[in-house]
Protein backbone atom coordinates (compact mmCIF):
# COMPACT_ATOMS: atom_id res chain seq x y z
CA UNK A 1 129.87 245.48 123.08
CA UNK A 2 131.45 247.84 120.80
CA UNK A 3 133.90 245.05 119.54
CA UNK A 4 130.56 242.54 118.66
CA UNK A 5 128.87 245.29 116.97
CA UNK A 6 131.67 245.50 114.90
CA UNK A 7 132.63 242.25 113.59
CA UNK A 8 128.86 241.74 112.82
CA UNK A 9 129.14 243.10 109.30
CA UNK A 10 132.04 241.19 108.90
CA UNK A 11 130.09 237.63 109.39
CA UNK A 12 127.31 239.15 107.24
CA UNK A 13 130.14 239.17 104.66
CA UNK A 14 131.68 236.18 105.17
CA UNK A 15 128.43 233.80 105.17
CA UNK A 16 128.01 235.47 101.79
CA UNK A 17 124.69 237.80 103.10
CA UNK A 18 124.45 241.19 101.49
CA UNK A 19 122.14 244.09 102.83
CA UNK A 20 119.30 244.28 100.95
CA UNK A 21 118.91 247.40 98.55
CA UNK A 22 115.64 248.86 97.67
CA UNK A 23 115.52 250.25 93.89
CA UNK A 24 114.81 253.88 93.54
CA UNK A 25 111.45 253.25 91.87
CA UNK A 26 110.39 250.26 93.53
CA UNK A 27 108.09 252.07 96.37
CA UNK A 28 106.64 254.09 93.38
CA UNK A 29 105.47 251.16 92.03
CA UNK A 30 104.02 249.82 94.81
CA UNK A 31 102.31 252.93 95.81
CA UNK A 32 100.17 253.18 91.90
CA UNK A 33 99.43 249.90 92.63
CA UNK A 34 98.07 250.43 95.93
CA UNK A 35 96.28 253.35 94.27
CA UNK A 36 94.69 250.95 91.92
CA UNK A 37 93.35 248.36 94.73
CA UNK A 38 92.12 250.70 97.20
CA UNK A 39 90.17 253.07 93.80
CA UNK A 40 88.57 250.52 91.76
CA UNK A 41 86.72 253.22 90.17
CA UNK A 42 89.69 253.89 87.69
CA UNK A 43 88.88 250.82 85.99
CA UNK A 44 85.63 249.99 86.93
CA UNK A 45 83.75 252.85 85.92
CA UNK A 46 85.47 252.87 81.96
CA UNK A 47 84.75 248.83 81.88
CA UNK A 48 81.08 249.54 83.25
CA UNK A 49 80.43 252.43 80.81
CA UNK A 50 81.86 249.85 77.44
CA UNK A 51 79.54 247.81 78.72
CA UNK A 52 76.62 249.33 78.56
CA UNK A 53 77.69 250.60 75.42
CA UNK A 54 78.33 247.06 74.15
CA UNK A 55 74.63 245.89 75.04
CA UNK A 56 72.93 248.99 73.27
CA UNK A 57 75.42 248.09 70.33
CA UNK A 58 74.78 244.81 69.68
CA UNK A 59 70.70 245.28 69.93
CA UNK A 60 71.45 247.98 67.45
CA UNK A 61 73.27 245.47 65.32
CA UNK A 62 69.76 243.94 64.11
CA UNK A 63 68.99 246.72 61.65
CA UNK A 64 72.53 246.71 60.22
CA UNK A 65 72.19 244.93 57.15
CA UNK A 66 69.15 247.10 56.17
CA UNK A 67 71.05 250.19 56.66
CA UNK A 68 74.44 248.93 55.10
CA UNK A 69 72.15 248.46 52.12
CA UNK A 70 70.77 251.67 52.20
CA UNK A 71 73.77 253.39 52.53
CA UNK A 72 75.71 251.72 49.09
CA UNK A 73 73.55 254.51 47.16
CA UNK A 74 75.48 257.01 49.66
CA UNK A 75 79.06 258.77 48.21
CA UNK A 76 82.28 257.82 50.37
CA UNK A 77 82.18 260.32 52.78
CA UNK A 78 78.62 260.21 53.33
CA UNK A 79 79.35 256.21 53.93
CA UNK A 80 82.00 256.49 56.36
CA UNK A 81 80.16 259.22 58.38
CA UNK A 82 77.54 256.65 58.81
CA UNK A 83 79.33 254.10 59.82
CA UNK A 84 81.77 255.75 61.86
CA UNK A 85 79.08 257.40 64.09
CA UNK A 86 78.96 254.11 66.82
CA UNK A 87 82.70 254.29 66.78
CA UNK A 88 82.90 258.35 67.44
CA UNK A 89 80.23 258.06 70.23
CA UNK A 90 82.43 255.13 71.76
CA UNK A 91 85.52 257.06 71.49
CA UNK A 92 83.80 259.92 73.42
CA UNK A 93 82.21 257.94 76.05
CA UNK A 94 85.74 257.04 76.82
CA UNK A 95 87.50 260.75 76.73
CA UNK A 96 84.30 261.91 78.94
CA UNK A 97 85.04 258.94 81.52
CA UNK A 98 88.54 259.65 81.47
CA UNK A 99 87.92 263.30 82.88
CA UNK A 100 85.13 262.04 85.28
CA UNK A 101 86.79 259.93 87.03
CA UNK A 102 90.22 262.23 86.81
CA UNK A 103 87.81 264.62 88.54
CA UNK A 104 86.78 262.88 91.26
CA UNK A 105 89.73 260.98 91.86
CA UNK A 106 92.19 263.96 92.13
CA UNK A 107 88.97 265.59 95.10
CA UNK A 108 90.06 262.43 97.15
CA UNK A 109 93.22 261.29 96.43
CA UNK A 110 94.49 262.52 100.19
CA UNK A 111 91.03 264.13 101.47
CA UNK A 112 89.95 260.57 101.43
CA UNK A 113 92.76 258.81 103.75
CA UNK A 114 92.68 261.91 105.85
CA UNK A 115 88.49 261.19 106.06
CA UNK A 116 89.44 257.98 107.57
CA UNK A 117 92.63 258.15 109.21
CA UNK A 118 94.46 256.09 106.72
CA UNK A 119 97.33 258.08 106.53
CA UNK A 120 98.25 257.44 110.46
CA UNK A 121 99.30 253.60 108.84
CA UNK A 122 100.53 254.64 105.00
CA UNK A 123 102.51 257.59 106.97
CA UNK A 124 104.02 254.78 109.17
CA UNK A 125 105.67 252.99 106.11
CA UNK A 126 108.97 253.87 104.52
CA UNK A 127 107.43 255.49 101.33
CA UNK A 128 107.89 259.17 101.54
CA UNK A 129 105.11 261.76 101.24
CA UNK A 130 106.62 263.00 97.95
CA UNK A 131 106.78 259.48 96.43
CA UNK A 132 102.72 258.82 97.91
CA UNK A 133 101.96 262.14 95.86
CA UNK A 134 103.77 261.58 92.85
CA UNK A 135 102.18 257.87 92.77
CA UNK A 136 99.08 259.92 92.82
CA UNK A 137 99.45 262.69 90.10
CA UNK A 138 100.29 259.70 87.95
CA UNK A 139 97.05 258.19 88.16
CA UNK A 140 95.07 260.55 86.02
CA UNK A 141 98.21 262.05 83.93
CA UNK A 142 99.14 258.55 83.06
CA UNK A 143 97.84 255.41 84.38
CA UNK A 144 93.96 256.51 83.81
CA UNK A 145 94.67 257.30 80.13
CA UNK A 146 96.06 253.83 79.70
CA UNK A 147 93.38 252.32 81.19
CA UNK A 148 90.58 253.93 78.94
CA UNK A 149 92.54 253.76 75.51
CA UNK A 150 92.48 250.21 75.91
CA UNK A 151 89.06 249.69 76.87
CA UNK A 152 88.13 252.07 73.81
CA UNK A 153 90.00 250.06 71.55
CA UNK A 154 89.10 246.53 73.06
CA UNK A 155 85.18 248.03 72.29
CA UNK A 156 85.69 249.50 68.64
CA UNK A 157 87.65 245.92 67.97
CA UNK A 158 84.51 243.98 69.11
CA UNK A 159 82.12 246.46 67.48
CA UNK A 160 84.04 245.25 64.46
CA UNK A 161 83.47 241.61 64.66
CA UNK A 162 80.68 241.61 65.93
CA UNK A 163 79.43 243.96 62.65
CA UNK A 164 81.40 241.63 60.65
CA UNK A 165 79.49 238.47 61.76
CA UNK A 166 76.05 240.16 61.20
CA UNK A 167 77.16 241.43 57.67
CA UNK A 168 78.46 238.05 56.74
CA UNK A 169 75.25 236.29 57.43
CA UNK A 170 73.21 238.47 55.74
CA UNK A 171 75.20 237.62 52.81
CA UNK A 172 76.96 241.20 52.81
CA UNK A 173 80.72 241.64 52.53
CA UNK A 174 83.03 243.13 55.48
CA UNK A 175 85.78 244.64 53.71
CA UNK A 176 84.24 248.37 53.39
CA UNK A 177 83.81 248.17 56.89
CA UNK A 178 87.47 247.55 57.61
CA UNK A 179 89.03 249.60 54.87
CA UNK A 180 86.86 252.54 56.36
CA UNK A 181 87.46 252.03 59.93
CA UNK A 182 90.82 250.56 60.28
CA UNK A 183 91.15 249.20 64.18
CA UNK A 184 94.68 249.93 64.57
CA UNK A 185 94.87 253.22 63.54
CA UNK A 186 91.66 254.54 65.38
CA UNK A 187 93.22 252.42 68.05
CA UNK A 188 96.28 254.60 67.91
CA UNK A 189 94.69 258.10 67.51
CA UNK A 190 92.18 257.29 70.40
CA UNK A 191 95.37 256.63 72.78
CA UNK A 192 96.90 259.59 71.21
CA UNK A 193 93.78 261.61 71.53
CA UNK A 194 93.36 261.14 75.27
CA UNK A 195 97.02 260.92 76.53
CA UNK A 196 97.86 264.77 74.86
CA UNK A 197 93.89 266.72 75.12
CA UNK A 198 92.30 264.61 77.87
CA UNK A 199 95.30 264.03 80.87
CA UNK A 200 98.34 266.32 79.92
CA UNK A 201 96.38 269.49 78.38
CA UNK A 202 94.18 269.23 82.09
CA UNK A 203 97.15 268.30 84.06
CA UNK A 204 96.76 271.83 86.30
CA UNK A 205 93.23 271.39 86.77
CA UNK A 206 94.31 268.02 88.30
CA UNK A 207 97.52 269.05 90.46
CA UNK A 208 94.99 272.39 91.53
CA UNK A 209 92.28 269.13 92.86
CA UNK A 210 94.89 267.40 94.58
CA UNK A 211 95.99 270.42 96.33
CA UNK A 212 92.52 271.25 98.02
CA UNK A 213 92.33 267.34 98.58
CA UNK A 214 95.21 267.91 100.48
CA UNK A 215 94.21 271.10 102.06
CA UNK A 216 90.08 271.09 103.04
CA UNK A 217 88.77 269.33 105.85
CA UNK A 218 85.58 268.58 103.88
CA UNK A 219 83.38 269.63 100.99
CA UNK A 220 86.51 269.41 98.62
CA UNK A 221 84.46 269.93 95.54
CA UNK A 222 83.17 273.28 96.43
CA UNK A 223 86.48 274.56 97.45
CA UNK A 224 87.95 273.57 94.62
CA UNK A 225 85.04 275.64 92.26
CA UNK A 226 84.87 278.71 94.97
CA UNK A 227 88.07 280.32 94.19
CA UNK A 228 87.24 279.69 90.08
CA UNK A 229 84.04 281.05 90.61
CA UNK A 230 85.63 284.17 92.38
CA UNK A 231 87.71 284.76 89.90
CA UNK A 232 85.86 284.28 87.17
CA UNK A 233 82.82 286.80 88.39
CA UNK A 234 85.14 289.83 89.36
CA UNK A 235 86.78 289.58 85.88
CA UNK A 236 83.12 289.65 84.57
CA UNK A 237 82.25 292.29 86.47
CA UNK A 238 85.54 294.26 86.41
CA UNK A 239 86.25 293.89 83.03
CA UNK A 240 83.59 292.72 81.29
CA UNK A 241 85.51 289.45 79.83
CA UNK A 242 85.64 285.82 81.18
CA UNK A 243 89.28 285.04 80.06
CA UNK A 244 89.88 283.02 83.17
CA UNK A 245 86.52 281.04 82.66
CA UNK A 246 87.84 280.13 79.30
CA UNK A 247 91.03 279.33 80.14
CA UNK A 248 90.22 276.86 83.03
CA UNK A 249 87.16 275.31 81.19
CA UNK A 250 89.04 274.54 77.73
CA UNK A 251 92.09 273.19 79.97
CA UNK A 252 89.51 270.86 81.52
CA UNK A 253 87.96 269.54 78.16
CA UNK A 254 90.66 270.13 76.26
CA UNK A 255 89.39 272.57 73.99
CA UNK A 256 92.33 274.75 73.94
CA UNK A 257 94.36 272.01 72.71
CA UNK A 258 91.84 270.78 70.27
CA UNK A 259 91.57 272.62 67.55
CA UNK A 260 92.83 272.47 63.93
CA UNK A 261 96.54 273.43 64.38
CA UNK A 262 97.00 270.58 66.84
CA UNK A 263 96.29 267.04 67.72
CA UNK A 264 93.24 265.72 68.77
CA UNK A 265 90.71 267.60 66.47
CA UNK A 266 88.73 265.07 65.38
CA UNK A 267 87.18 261.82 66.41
CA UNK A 268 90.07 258.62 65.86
CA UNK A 269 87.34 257.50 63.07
CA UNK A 270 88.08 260.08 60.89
CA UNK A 271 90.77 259.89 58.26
CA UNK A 272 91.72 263.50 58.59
CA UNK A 273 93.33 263.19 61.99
CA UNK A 274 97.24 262.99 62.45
CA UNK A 275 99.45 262.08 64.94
CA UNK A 276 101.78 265.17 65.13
CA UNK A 277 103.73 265.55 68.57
CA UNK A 278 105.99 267.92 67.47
CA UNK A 279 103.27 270.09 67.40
CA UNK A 280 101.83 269.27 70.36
CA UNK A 281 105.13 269.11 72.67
CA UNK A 282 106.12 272.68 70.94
CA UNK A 283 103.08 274.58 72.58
CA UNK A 284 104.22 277.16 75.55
CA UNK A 285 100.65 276.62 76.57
CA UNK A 286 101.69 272.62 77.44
CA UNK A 287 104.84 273.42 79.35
CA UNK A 288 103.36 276.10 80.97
CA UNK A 289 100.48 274.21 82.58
CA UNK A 290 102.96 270.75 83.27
CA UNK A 291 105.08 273.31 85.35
CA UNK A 292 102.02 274.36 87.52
CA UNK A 293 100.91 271.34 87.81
CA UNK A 294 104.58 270.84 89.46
CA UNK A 295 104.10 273.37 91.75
CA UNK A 296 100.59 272.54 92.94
CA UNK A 297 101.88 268.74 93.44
CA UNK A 298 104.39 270.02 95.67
CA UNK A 299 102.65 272.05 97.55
CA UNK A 300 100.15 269.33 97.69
CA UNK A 301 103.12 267.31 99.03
CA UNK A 302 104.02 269.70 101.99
CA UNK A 303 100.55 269.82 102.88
CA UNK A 304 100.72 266.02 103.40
CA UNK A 305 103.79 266.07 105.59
CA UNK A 306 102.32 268.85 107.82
CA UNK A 307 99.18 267.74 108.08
CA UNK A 308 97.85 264.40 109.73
CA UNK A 309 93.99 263.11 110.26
CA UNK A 310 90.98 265.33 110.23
């Protein structure tokens, strides 16, 4: 026995058959993508919200010429703010669908496979609890993000032509249109825009919902608000203040990130906005928040390996 056991690798070797080696990142992978198949939502919900968008837009597109005339007695500014509005609105549809569904993703991300005893047959595989977490915490941090920026640009691109085809039979010309909303750049500063105010800035917010998704045995939502609530009321009462309210609510929406010392100020349409990460990645306020976020994913994670179906 012990002498056939032992010349087996040896035959392995000889016909030429090597082991095979799984990469590092490989079941990472795998496990976004299963993310991504079993929560359409992440992609359904942005395409469904352009394209409701789209429909009112191109009704819309009937007064155009009228108002393109109207506005050539306008001053440059005045011109582009007109203009621009449809794109701005766009752009926010997309940074307020991008925190929605972060939301309500991170509230089921592993309340949900508990729910329906999912996790008996994921927890079965050889993908570790750490790597199913992680795969995760990307969603919203990363993969979400993506997944808007390019649906906002895809619209504001065929807001563009379709603008352009309206204005060109009505005998108008396109290139003010173009030279005041350049696709590429809003393009870039909406992608910009959400990655750094709308999915790092909130980052705890989402690692604190994954860790009561990983904790409550229902109701997720309102155990995730209690404690805030809590909080929040015996500062108020205590000390008069709502610090804490603040703090969670403009990590949320991004409003302490977005103001006029760093990125993401303004809408992509306006000309005003930069692109300055230095700025951005030297805020305390940033590394602070990724590094609880790290600590609520891991305790999310430990949760996971301890705990089983409700």
């Amino acid at each position: 026995m012990n002498t056939r056991s032992n010349t087996m690798p040896e035959t392995f070797v000889r016909g030429g058959i090597a082991p095979l080696v799984m990469s590092a990142t490989r079941p990472l992978y795998w496990s976004v993508r299963r993310e991504l198949w079993e929560n359409r939502s992440i992609y359904l919900a942005p395409l469904g919200i352009a394209a409701a968008f789209l429909v009112g837009f191109l009704i819309s597109l009937i007064h155009l010429p009228a108002k393109i005339r109207a506005l050539s007695a306008l001053g440059p500014a005045d011109y582009r703010h007109a203009i621009a509005t449809p794109y701005d609105i766009a752009a926010g549809l997309m940074m307020i669908t991008t925190v929605l569904v972060s939301v309500f993703y991170c509230l089921d991300a592993l309340y949900g496979e508990r729910r329906d005893r999912s996790i008996l047959f994921w927890k079965s595989l050889p993908v570790s609890d750490r790597t199913t977490v992680l795969a995760k915490a990307i969603i919203p941090i990363l993969i979400l993000p993506l997944i808007t920026s390019v649906i906002g640009a895809a619209m504001h691109l065929i807001m563009l032509i379709a603008s352009s085809v309206v204005l060109l039979g009505s005998g108008l010309g396109v290139a003010p249109l173009w030279a005041q909303l350049p696709w590429f750049q809003m393009s870039l500063l909406l992608l910009y825009h959400i990655i750094t105010v709308h999915a790092l800035w909130p980052a705890p917010v989402y690692g604190w919902l994954m860790l009561v998704s990983a904790w409550a045995r229902r109701a997720t939502f309102l155990w995730a608000s209690l404690p805030v609530i809590a909080v929040a009321g015996v500062e108020a009462l205590a000390f008069h203040s709502v610090h804490f309210a603040e703090l969670v609510g403009g990590r949320l929406i991004g409003a302490s990130a977005a103001d006029e010392r760093t990125p993401g100020y303004m809408f992509p349409t306006n000309p005003m906005t930069h692109i300055t990460p230095g700025t951005f990645l030297g805020s305390p306020g940033l590394w602070i928040g990724l590094a609880v976020t790290a600590a609520f994913v891991a305790a999310a994670t430990r949760l996971r390996r301890s705990g089983g179906p409700m």
